[in-house]
N, C-alpha and C. Protein backbone atom coordinates (compact mmCIF):
# COMPACT_ATOMS: atom_id res chain seq x y z
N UNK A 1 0.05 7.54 -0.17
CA UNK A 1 -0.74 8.33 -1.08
C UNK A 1 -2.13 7.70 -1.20
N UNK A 2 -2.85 8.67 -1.44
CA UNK A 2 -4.51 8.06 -1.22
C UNK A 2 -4.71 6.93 -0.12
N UNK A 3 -4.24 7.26 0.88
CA UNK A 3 -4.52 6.28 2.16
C UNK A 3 -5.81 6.24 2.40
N UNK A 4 -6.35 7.22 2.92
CA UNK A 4 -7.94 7.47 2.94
C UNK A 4 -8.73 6.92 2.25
N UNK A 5 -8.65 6.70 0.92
CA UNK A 5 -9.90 6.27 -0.28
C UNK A 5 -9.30 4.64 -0.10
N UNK A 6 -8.18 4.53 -0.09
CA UNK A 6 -7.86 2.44 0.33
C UNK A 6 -8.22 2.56 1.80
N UNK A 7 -8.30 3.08 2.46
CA UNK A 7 -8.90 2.53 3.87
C UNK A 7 -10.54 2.62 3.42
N UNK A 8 -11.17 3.26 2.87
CA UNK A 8 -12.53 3.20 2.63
C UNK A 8 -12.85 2.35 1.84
N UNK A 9 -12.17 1.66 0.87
CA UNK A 9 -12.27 0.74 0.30
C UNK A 9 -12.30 -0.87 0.64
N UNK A 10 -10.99 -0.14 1.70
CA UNK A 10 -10.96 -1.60 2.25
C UNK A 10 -12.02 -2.03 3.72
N UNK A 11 -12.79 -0.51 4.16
CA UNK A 11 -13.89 -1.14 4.84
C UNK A 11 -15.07 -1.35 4.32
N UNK A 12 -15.54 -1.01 3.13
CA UNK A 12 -16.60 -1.36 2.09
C UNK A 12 -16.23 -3.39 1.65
N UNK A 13 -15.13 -3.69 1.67
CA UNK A 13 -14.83 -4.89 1.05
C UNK A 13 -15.01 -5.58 2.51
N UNK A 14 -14.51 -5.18 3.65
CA UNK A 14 -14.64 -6.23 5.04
C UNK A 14 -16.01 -6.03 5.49
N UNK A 15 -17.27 -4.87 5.16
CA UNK A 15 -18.23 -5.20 5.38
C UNK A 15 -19.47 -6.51 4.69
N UNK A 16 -18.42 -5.95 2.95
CA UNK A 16 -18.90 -6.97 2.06
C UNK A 16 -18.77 -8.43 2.42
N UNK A 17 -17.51 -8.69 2.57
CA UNK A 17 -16.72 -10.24 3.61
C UNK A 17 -17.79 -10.82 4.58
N UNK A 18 -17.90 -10.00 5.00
CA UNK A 18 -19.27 -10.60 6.75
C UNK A 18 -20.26 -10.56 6.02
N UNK A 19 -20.97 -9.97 5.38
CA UNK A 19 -22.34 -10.23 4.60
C UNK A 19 -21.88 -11.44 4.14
N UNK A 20 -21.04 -12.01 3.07
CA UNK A 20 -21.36 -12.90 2.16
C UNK A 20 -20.87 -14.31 3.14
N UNK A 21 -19.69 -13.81 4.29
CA UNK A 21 -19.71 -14.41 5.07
C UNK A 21 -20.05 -15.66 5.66
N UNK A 22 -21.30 -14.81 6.30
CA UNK A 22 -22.66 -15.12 6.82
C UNK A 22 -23.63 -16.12 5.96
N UNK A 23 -23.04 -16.32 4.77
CA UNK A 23 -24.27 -17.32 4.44
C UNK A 23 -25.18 -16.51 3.28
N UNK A 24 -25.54 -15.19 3.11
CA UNK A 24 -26.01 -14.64 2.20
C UNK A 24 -25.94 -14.49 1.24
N UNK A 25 -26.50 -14.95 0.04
CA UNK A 25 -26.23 -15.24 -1.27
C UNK A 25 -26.17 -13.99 -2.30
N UNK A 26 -24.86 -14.39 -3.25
CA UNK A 26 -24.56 -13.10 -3.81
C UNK A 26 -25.37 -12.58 -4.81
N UNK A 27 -25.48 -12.03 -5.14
CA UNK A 27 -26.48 -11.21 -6.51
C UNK A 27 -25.28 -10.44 -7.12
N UNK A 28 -25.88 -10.26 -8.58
CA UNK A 28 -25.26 -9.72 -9.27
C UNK A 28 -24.43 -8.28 -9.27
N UNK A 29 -25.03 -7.32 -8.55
CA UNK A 29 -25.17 -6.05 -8.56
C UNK A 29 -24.13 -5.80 -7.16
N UNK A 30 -23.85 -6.67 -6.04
CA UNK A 30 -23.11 -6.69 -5.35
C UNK A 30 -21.67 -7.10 -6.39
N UNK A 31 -21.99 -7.97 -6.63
CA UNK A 31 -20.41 -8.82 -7.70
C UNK A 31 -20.12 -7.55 -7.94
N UNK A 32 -20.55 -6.51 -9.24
CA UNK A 32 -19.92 -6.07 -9.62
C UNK A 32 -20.04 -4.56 -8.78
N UNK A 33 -19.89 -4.27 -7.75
CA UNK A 33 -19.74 -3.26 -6.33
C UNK A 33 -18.36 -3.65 -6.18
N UNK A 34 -18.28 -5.22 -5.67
CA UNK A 34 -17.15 -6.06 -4.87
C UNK A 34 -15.97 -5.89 -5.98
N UNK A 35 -16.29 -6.13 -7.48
CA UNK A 35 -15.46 -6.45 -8.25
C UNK A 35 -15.20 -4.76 -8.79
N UNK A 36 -15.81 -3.48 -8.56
CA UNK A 36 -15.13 -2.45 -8.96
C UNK A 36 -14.39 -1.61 -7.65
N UNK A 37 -14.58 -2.50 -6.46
CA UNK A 37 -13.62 -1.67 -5.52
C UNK A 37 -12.70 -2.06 -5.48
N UNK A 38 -12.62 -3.78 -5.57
CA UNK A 38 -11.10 -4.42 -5.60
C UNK A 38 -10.18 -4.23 -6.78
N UNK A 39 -10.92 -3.72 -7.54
CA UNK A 39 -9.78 -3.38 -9.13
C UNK A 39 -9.56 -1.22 -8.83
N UNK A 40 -10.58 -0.71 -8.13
CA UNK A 40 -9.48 0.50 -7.85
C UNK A 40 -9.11 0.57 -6.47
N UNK A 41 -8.88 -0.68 -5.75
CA UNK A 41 -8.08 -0.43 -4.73
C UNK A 41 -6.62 -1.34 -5.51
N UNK A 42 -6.89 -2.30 -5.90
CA UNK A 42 -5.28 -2.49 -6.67
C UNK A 42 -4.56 -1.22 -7.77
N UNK A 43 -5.86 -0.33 -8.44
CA UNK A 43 -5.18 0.53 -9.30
C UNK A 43 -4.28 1.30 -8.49
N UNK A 44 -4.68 1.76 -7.19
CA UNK A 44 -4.33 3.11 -6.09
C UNK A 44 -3.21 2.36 -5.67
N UNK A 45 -2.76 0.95 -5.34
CA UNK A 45 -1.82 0.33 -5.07
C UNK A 45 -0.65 0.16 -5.79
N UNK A 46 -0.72 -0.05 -6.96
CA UNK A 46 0.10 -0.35 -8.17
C UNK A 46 0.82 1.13 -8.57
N UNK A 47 -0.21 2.00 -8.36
CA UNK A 47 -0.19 3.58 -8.78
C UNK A 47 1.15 4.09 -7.36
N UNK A 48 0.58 3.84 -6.25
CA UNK A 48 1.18 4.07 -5.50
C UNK A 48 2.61 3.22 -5.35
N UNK A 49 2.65 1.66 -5.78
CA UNK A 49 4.57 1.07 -5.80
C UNK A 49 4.93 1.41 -6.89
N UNK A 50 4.51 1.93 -7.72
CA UNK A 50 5.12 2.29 -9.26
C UNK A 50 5.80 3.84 -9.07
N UNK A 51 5.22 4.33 -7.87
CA UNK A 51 5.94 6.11 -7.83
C UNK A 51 7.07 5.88 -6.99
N UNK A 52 6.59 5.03 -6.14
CA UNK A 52 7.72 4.69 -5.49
C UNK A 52 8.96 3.94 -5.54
N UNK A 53 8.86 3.72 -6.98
CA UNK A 53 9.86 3.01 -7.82
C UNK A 53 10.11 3.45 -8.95
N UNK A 54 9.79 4.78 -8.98
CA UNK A 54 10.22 5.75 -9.88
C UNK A 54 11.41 6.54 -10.65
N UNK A 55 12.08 6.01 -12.24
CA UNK A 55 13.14 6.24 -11.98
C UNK A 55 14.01 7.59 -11.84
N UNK A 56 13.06 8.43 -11.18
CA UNK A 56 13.76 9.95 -10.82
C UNK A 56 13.91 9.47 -9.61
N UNK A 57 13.29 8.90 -8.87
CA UNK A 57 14.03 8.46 -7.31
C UNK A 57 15.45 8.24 -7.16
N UNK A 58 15.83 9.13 -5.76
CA UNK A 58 17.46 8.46 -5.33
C UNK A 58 17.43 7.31 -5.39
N UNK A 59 16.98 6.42 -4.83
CA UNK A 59 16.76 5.23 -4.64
C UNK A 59 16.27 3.87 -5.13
N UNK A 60 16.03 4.05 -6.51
CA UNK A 60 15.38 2.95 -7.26
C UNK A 60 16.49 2.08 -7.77
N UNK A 61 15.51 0.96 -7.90
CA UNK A 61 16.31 0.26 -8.20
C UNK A 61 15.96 -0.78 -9.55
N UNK A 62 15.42 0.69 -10.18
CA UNK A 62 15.18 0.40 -11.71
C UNK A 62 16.34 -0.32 -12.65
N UNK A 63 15.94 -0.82 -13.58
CA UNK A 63 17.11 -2.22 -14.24
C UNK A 63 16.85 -1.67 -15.55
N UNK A 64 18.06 -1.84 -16.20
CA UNK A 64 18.25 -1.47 -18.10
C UNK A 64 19.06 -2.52 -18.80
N UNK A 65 19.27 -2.35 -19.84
CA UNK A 65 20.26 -3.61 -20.24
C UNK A 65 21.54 -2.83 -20.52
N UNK A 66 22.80 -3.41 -20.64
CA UNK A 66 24.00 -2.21 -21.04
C UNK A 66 23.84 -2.11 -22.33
N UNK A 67 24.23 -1.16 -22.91
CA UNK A 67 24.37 -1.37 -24.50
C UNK A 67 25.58 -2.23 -25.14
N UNK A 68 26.51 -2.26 -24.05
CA UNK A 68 27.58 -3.31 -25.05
C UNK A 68 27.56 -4.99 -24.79
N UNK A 69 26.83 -5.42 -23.80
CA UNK A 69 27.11 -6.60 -23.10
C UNK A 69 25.45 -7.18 -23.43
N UNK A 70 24.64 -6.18 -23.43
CA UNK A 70 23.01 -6.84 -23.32
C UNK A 70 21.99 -7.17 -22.00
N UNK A 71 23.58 -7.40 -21.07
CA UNK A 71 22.87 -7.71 -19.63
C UNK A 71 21.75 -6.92 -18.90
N UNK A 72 21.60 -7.13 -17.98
CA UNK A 72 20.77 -6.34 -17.42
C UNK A 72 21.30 -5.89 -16.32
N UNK A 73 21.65 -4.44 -15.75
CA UNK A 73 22.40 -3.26 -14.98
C UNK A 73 21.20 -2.77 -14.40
N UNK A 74 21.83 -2.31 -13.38
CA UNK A 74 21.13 -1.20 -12.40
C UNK A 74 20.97 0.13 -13.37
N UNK A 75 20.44 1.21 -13.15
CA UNK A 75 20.29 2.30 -14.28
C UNK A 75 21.32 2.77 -13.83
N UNK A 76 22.14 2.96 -12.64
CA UNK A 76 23.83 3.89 -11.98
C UNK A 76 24.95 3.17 -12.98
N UNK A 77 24.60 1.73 -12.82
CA UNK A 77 25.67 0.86 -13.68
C UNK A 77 25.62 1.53 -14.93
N UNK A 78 24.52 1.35 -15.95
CA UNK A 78 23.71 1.73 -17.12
C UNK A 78 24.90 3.23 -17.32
N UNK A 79 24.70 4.24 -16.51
CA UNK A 79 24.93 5.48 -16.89
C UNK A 79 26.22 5.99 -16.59
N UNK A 80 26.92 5.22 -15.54
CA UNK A 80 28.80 4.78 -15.87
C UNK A 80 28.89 4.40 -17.39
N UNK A 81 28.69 3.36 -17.26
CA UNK A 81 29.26 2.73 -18.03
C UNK A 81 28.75 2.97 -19.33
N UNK A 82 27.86 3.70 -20.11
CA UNK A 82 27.25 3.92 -21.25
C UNK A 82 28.30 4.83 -22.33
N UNK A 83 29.69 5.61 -21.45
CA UNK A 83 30.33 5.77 -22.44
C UNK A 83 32.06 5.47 -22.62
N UNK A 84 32.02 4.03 -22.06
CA UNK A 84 32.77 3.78 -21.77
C UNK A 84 32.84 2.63 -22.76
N UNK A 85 34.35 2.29 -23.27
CA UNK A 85 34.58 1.29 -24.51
C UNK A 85 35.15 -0.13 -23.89
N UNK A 86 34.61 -0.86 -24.18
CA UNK A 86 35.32 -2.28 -24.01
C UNK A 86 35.82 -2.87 -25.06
């Protein structure tokens, strides 16, 4: 998801890399260029393992605590066992 805008991001940051690289001293106005692409290329990242760990997914492997024990369960464990008496 949003592959495109993190690949553009991430060639704006490897052009940035070889400039500063090189020996060229940073200025302010670059910092904060460098420092607002790397915080929305982690947002698009985080955004993107967080859907993918979503707990409507078949496949997650989202964690709850049980209600009778406290532990911490898988949410399949969680929803067996939630009306079940010990």
């Amino acid at each position: 998801m949003y592959r495109g805008i993190c690949e553009a991001i991430s060639r704006e940051l490897d052009t940035m890399d070889e400039k500063y690289g090189n020996g060229a001293p940073l200025n302010g106005q670059d910092l904060e260029h460098i420092d607002k692409m790397a915080h929305a290329l982690k947002c698009l990242k985080t955004y993107e393992a967080m859907e993918g760990n979503s707990e409507y997914s078949e496949d997650s492997y989202a964690r709850g605590r049980s209600r009778t024990t406290g532990r911490y369960v898988s949410r399949d464990d969680y929803s067996r066992d939630s009306y079940r008496r010990y």
